[in-house]
PDB file of N, CA and C in Angstrom:
ATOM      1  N   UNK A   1     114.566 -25.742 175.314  1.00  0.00           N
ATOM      2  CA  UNK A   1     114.536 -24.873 174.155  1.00  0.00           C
ATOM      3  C   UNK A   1     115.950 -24.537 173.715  1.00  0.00           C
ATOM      4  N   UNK A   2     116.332 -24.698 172.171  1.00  0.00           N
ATOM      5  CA  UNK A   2     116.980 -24.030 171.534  1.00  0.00           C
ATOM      6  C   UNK A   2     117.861 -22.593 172.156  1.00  0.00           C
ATOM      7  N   UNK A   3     119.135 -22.437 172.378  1.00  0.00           N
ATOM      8  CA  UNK A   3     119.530 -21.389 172.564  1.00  0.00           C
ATOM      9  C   UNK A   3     119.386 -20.232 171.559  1.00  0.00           C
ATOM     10  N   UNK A   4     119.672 -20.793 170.279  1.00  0.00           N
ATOM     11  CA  UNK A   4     119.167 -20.290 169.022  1.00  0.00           C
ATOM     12  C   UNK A   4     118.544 -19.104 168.711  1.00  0.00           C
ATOM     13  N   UNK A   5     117.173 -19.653 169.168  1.00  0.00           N
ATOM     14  CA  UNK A   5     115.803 -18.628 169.461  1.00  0.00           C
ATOM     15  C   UNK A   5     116.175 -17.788 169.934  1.00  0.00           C
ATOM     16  N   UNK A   6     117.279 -17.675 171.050  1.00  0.00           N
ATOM     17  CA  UNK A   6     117.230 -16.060 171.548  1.00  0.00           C
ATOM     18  C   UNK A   6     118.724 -15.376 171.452  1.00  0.00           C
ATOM     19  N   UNK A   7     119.116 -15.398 169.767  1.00  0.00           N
ATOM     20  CA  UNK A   7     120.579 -14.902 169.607  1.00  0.00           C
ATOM     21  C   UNK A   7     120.512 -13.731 169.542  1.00  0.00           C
ATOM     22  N   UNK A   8     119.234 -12.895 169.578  1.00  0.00           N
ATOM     23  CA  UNK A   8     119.425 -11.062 169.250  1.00  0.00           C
ATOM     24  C   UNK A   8     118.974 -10.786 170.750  1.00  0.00           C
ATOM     25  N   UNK A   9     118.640 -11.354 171.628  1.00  0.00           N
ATOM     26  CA  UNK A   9     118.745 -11.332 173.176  1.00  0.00           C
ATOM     27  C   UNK A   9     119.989 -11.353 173.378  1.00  0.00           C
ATOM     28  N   UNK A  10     120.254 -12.562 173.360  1.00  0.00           N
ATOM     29  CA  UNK A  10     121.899 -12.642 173.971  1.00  0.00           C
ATOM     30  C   UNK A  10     122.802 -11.650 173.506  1.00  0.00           C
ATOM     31  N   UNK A  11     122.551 -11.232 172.481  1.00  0.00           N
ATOM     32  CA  UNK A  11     123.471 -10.085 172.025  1.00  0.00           C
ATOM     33  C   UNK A  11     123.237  -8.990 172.255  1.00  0.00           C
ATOM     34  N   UNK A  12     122.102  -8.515 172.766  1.00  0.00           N
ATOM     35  CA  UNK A  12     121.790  -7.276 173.360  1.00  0.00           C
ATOM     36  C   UNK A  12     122.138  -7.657 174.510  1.00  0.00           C
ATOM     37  N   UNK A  13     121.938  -8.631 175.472  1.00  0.00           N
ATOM     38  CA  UNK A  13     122.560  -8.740 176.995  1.00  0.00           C
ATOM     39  C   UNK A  13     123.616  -9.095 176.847  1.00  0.00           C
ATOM     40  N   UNK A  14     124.851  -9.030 175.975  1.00  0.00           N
ATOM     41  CA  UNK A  14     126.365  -8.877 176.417  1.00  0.00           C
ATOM     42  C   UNK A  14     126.263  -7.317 176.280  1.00  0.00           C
ATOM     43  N   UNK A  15     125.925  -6.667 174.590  1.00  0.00           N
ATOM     44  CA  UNK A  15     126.307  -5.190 174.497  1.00  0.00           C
ATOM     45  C   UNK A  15     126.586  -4.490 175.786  1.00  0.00           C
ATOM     46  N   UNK A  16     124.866  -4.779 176.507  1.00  0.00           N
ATOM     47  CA  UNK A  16     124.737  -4.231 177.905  1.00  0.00           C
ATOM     48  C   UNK A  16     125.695  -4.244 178.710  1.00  0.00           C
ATOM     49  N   UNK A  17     126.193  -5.457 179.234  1.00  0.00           N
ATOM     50  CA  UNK A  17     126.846  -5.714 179.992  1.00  0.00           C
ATOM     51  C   UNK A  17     128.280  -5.116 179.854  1.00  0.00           C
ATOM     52  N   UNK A  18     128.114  -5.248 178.663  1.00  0.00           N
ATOM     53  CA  UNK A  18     129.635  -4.314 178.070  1.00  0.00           C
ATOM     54  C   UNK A  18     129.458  -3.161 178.315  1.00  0.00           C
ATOM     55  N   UNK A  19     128.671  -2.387 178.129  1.00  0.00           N
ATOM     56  CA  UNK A  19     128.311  -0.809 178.570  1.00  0.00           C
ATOM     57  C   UNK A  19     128.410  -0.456 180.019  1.00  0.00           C
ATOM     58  N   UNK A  20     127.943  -1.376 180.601  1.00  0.00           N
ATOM     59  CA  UNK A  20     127.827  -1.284 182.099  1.00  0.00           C
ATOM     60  C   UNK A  20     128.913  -1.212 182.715  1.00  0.00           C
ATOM     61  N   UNK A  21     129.572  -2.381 182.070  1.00  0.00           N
ATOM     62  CA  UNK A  21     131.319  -2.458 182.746  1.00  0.00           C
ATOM     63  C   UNK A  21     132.068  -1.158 182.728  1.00  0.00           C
ATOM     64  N   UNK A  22     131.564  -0.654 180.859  1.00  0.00           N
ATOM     65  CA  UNK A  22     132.829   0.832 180.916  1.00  0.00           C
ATOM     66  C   UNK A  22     132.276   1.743 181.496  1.00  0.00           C
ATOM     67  N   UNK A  23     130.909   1.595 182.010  1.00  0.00           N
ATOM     68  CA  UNK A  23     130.193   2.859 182.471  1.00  0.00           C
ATOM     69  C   UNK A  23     130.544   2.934 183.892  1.00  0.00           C
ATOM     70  N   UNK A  24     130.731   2.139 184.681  1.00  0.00           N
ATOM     71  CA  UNK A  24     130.991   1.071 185.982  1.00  0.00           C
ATOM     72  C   UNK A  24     132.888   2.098 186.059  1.00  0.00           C
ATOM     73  N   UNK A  25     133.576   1.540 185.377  1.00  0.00           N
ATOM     74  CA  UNK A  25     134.916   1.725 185.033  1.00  0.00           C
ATOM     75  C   UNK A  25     134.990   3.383 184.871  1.00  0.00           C
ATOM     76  N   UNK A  26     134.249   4.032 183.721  1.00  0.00           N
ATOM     77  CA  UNK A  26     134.532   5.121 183.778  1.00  0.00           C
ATOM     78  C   UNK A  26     133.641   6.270 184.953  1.00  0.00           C
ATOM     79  N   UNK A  27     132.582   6.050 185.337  1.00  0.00           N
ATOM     80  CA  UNK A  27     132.460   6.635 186.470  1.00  0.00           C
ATOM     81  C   UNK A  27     132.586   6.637 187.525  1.00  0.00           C
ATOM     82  N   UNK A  28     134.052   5.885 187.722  1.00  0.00           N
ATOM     83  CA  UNK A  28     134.569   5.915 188.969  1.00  0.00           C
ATOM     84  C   UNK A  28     135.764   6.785 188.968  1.00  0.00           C
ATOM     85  N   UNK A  29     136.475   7.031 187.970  1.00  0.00           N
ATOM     86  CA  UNK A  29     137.249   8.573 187.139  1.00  0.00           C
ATOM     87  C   UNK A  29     137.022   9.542 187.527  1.00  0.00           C
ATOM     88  N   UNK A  30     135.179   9.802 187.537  1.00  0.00           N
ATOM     89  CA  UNK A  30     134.608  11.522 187.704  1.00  0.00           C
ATOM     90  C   UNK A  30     134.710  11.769 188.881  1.00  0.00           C
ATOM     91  N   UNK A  31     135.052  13.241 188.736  1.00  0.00           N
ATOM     92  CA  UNK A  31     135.647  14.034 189.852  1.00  0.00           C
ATOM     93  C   UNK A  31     134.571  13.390 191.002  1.00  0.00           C
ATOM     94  N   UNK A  32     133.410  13.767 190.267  1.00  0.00           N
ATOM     95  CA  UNK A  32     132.331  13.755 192.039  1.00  0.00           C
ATOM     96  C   UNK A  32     131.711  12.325 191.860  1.00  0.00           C
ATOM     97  N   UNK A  33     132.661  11.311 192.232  1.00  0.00           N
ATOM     98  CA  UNK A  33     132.139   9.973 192.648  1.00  0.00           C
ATOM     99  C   UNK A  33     130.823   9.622 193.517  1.00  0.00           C
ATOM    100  N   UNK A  34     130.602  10.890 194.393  1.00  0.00           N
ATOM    101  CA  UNK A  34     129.533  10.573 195.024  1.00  0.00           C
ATOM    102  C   UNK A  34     128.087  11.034 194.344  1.00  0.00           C
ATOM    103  N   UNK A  35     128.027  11.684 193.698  1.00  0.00           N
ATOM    104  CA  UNK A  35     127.257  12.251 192.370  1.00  0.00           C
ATOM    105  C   UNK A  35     126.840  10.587 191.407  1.00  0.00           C
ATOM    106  N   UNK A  36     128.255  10.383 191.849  1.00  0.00           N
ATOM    107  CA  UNK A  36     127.810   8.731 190.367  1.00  0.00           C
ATOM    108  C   UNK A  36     127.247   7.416 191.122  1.00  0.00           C
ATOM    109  N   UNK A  37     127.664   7.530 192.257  1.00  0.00           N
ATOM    110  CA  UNK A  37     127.645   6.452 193.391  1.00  0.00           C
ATOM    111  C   UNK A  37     126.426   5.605 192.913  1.00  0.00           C
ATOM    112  N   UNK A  38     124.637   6.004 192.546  1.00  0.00           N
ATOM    113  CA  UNK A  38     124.028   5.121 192.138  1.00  0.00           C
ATOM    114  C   UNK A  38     124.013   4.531 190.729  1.00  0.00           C
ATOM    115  N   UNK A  39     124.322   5.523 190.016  1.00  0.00           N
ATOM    116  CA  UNK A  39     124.988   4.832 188.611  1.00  0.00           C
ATOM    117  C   UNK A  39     125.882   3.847 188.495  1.00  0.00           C
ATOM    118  N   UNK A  40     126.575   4.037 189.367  1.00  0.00           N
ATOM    119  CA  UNK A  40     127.434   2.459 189.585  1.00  0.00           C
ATOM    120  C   UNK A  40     127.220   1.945 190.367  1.00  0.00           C
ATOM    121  N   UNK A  41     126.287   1.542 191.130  1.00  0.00           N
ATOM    122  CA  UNK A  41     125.602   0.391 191.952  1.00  0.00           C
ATOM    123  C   UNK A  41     125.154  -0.033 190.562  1.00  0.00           C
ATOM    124  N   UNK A  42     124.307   0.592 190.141  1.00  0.00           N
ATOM    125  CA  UNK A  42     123.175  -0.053 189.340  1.00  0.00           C
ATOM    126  C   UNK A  42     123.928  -0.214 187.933  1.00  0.00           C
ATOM    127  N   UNK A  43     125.200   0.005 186.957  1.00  0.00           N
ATOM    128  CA  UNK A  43     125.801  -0.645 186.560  1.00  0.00           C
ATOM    129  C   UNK A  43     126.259  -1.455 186.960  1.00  0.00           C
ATOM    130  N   UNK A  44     126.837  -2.073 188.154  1.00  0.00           N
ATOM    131  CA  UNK A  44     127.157  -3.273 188.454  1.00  0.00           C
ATOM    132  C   UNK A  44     125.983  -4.171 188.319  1.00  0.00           C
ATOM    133  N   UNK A  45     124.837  -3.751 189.010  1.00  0.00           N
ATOM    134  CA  UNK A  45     123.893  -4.719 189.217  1.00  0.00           C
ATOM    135  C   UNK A  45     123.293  -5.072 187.609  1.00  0.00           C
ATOM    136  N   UNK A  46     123.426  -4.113 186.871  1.00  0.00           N
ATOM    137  CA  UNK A  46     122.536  -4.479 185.110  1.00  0.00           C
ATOM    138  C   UNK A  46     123.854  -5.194 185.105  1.00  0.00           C
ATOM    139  N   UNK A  47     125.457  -5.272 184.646  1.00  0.00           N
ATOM    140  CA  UNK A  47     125.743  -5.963 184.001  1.00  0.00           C
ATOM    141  C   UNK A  47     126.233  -6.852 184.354  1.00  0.00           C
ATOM    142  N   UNK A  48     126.038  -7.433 185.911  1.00  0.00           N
ATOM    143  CA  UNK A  48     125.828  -8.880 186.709  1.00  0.00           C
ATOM    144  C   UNK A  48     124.866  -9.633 186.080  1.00  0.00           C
ATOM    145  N   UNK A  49     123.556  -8.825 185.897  1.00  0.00           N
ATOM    146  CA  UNK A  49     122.016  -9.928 185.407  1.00  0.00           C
ATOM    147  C   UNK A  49     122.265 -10.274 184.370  1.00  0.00           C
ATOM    148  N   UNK A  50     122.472  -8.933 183.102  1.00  0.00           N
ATOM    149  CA  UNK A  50     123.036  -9.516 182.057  1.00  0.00           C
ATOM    150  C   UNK A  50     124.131 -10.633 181.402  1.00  0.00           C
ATOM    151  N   UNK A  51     125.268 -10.188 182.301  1.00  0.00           N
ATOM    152  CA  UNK A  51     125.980 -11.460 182.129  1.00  0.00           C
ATOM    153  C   UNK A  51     125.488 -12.792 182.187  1.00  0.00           C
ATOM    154  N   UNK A  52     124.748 -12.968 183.439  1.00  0.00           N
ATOM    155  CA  UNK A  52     123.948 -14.477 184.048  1.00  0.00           C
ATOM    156  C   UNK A  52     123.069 -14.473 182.991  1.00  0.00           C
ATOM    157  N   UNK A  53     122.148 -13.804 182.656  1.00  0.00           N
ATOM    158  CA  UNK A  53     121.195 -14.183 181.296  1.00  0.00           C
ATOM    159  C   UNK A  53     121.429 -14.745 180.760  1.00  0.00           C
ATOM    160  N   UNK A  54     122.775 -13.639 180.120  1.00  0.00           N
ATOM    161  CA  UNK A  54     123.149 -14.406 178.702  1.00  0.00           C
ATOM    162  C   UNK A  54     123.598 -16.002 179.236  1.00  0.00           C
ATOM    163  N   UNK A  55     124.681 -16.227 180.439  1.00  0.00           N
ATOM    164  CA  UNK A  55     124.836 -17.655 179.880  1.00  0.00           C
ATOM    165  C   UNK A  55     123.524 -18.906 180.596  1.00  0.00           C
ATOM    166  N   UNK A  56     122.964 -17.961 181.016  1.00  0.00           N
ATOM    167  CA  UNK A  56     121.756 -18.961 181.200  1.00  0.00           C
ATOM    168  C   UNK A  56     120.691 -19.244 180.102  1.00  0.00           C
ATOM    169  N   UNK A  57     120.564 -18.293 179.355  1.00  0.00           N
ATOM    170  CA  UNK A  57     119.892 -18.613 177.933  1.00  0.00           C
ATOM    171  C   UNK A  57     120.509 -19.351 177.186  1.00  0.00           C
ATOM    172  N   UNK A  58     121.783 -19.539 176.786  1.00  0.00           N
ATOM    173  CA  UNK A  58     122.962 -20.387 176.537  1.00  0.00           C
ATOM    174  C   UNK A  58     122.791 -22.057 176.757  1.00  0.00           C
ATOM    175  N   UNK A  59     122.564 -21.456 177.960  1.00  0.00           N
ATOM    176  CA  UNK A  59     122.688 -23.255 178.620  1.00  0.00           C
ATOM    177  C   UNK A  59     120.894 -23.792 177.845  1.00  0.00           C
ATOM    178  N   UNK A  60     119.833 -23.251 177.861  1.00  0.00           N
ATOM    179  CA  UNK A  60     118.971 -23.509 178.272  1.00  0.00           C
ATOM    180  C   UNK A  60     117.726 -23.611 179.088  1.00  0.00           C
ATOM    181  N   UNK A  61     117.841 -22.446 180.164  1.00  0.00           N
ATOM    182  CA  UNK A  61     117.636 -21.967 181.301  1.00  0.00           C
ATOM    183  C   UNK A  61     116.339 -22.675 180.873  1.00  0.00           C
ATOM    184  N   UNK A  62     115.260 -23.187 182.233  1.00  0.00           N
ATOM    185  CA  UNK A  62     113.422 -23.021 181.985  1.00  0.00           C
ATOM    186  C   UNK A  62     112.720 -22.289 182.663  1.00  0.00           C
ATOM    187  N   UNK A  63     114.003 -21.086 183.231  1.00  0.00           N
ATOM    188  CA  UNK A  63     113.508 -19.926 183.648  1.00  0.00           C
ATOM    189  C   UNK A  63     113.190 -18.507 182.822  1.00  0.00           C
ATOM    190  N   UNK A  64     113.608 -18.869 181.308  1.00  0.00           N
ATOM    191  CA  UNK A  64     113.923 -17.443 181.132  1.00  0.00           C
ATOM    192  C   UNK A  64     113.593 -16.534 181.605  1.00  0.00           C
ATOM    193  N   UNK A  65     111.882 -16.745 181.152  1.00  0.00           N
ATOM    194  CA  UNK A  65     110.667 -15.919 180.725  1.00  0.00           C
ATOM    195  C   UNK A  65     110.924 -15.374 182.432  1.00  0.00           C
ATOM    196  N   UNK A  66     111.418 -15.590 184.009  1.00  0.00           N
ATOM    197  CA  UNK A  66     111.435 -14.875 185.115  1.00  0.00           C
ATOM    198  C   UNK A  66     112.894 -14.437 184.941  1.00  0.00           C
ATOM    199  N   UNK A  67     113.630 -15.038 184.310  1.00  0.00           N
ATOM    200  CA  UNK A  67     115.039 -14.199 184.619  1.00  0.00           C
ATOM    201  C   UNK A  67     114.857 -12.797 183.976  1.00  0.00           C
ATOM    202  N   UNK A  68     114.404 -13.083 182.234  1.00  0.00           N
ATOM    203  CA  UNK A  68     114.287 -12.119 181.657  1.00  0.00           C
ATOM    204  C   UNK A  68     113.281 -11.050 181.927  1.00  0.00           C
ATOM    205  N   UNK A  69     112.333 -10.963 182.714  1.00  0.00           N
ATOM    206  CA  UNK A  69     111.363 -10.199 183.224  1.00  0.00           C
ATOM    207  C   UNK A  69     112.186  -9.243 184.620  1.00  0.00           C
ATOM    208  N   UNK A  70     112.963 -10.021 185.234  1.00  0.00           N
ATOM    209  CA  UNK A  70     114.030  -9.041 185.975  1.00  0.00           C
ATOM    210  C   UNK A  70     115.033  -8.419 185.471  1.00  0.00           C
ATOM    211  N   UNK A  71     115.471  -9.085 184.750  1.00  0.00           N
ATOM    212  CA  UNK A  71     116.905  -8.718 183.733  1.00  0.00           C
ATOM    213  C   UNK A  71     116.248  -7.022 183.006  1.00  0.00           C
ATOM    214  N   UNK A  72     114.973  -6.818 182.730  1.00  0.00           N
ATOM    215  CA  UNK A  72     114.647  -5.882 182.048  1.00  0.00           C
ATOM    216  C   UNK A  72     114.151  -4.829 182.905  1.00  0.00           C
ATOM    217  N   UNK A  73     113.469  -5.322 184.269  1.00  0.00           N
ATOM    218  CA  UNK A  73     113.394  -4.768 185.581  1.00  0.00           C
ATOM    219  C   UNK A  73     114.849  -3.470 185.658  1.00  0.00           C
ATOM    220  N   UNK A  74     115.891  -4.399 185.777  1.00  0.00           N
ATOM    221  CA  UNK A  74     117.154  -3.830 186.301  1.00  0.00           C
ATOM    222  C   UNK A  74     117.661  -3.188 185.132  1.00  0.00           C
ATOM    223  N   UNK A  75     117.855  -3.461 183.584  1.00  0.00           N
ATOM    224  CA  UNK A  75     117.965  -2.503 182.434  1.00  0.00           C
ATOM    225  C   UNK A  75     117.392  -1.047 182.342  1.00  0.00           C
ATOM    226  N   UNK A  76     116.135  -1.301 182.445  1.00  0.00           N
ATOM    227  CA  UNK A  76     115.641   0.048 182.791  1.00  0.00           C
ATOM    228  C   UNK A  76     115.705   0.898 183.814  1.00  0.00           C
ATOM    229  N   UNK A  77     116.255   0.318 184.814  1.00  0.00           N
ATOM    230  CA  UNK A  77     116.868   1.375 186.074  1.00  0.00           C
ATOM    231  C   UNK A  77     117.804   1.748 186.119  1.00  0.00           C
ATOM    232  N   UNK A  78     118.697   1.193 185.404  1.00  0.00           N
ATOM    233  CA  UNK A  78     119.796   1.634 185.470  1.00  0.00           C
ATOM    234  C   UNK A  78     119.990   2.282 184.169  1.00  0.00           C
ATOM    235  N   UNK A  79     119.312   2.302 183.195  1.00  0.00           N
ATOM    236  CA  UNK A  79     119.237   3.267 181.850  1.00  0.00           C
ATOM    237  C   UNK A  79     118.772   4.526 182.411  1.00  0.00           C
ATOM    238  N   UNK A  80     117.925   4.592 182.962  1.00  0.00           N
ATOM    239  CA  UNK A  80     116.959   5.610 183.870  1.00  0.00           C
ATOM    240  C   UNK A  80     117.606   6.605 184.736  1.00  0.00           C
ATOM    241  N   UNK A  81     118.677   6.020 185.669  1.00  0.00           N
ATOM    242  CA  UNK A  81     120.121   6.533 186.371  1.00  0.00           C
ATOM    243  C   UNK A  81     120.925   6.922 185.031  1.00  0.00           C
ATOM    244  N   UNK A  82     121.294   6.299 183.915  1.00  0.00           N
ATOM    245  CA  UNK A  82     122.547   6.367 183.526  1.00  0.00           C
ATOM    246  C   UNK A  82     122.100   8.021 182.572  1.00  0.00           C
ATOM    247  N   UNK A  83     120.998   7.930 182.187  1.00  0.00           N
ATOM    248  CA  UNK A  83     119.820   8.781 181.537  1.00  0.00           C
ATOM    249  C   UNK A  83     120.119  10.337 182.235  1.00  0.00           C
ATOM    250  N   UNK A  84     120.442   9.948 183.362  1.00  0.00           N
ATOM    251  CA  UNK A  84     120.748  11.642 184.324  1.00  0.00           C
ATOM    252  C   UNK A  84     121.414  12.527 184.275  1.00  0.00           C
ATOM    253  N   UNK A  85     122.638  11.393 183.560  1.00  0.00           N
ATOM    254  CA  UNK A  85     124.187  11.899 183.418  1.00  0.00           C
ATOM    255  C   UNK A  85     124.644  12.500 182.853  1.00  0.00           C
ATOM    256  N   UNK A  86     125.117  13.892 181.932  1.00  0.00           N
ATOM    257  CA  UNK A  86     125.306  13.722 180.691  1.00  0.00           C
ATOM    258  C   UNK A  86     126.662  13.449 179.671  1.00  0.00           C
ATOM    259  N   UNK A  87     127.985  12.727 180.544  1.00  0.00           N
ATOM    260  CA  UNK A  87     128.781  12.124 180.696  1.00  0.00           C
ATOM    261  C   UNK A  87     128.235  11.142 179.320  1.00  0.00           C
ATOM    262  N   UNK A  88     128.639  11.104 178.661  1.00  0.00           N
ATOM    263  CA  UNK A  88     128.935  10.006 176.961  1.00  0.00           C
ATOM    264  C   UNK A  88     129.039   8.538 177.604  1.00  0.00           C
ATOM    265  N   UNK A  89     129.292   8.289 178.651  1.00  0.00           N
ATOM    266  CA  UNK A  89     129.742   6.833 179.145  1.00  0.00           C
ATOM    267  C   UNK A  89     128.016   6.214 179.354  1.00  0.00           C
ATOM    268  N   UNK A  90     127.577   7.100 180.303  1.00  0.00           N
ATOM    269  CA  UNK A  90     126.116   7.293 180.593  1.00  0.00           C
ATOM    270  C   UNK A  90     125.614   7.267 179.404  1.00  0.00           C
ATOM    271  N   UNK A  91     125.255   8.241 178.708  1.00  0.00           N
ATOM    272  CA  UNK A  91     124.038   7.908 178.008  1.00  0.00           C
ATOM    273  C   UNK A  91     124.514   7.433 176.701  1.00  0.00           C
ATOM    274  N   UNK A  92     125.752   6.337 176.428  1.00  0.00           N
ATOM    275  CA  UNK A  92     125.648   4.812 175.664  1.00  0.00           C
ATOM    276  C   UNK A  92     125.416   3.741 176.396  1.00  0.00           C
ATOM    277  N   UNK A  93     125.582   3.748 177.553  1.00  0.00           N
ATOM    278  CA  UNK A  93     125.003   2.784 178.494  1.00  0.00           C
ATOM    279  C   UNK A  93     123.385   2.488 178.792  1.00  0.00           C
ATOM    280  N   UNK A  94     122.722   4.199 178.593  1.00  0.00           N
ATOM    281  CA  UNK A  94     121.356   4.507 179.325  1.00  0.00           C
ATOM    282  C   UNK A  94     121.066   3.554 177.846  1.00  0.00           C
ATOM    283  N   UNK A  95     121.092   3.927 176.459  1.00  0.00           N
ATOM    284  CA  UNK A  95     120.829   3.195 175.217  1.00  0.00           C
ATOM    285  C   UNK A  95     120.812   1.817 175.107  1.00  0.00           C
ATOM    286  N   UNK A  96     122.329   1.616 175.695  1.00  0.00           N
ATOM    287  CA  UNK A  96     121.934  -0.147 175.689  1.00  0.00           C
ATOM    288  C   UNK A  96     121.391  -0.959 176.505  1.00  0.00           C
ATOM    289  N   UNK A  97     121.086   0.223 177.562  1.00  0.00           N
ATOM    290  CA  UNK A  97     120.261  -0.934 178.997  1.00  0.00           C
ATOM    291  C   UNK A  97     118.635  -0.869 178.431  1.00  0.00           C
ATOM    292  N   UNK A  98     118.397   0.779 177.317  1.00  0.00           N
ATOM    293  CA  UNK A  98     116.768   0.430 177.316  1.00  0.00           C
ATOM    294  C   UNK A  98     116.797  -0.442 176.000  1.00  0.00           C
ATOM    295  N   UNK A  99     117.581  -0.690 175.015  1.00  0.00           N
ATOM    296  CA  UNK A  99     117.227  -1.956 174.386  1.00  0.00           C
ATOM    297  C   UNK A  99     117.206  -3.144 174.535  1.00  0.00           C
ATOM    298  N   UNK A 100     118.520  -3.708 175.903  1.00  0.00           N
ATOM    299  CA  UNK A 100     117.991  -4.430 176.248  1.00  0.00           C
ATOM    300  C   UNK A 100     117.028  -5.140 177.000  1.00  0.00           C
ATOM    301  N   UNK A 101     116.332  -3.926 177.705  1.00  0.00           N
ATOM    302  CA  UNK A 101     115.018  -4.457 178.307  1.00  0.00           C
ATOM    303  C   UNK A 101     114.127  -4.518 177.379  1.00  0.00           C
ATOM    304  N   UNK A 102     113.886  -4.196 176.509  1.00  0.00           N
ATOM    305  CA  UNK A 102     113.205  -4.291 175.454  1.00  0.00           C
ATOM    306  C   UNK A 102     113.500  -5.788 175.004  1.00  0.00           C
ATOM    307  N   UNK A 103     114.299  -6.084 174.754  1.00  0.00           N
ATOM    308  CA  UNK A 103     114.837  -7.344 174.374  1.00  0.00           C
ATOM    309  C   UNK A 103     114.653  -8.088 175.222  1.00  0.00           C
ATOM    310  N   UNK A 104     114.577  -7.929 176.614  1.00  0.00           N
ATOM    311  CA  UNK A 104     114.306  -9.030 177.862  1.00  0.00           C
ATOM    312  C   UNK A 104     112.385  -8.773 178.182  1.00  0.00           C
ATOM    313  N   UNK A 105     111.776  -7.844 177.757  1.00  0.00           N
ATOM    314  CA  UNK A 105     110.611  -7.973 177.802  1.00  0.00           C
ATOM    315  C   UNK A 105     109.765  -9.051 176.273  1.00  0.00           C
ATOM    316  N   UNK A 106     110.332  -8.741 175.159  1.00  0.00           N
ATOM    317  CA  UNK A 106     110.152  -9.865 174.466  1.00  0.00           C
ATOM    318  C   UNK A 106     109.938 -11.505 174.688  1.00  0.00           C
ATOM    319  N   UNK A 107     111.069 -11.327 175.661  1.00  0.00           N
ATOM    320  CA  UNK A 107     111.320 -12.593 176.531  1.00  0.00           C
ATOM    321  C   UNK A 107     109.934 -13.141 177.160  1.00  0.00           C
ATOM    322  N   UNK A 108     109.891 -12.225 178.075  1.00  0.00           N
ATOM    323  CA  UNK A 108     109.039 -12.419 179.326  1.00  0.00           C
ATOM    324  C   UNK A 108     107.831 -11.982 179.236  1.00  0.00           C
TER     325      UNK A 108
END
């Protein structure tokens, strides 16, 4: 399949991944790191999948439909964590992880 077909995917799984990184980046800043500690597990882990998505949709993957069914798994958990926070880094991150599961449930 066409990479084509899934250009408003792929672009919601970089945004993400982009969110994740500064969210990743900036809550390691806040005073009480251990307070953020699962927010940044689970930013790392959303914008690891995301990254791989995107260039596996790219390539062609004939997995999507299971990548993207996890990929949206891990969006929403970590929107869900980021959702807790009320730190601005967090909840533009919590935003772009639940659209892109939205966007990876389309998928899958």
């Amino acid at each position: 399949m066409s990479h084509e077909q899934y250009a408003s995917t792929i672009q919601a799984l970089h945004a993400c991944m982009e969110a994740c990184n500064h969210c990743y980046d900036a809550c390691l800043k806040e005073e009480d790191m251990q307070m953020m500690a699962e927010c940044i597990r689970l930013d790392r882990e959303c914008a690891d999948i995301c990254g791989y998505l995107e260039q596996a949709l790219v390539r062609g993957t004939p997995f999507a439909k299971e990548l993207a069914s996890v990929c949206a798994t891990i969006c929403e958990a970590c929107g869900n964590e980021c959702k807790k926070h009320a730190h601005d880094h967090c909840q533009q991150c919590a935003d772009a992880c639940f659209t892109c599961a939205e966007a990876c449930r389309a998928i899958a």
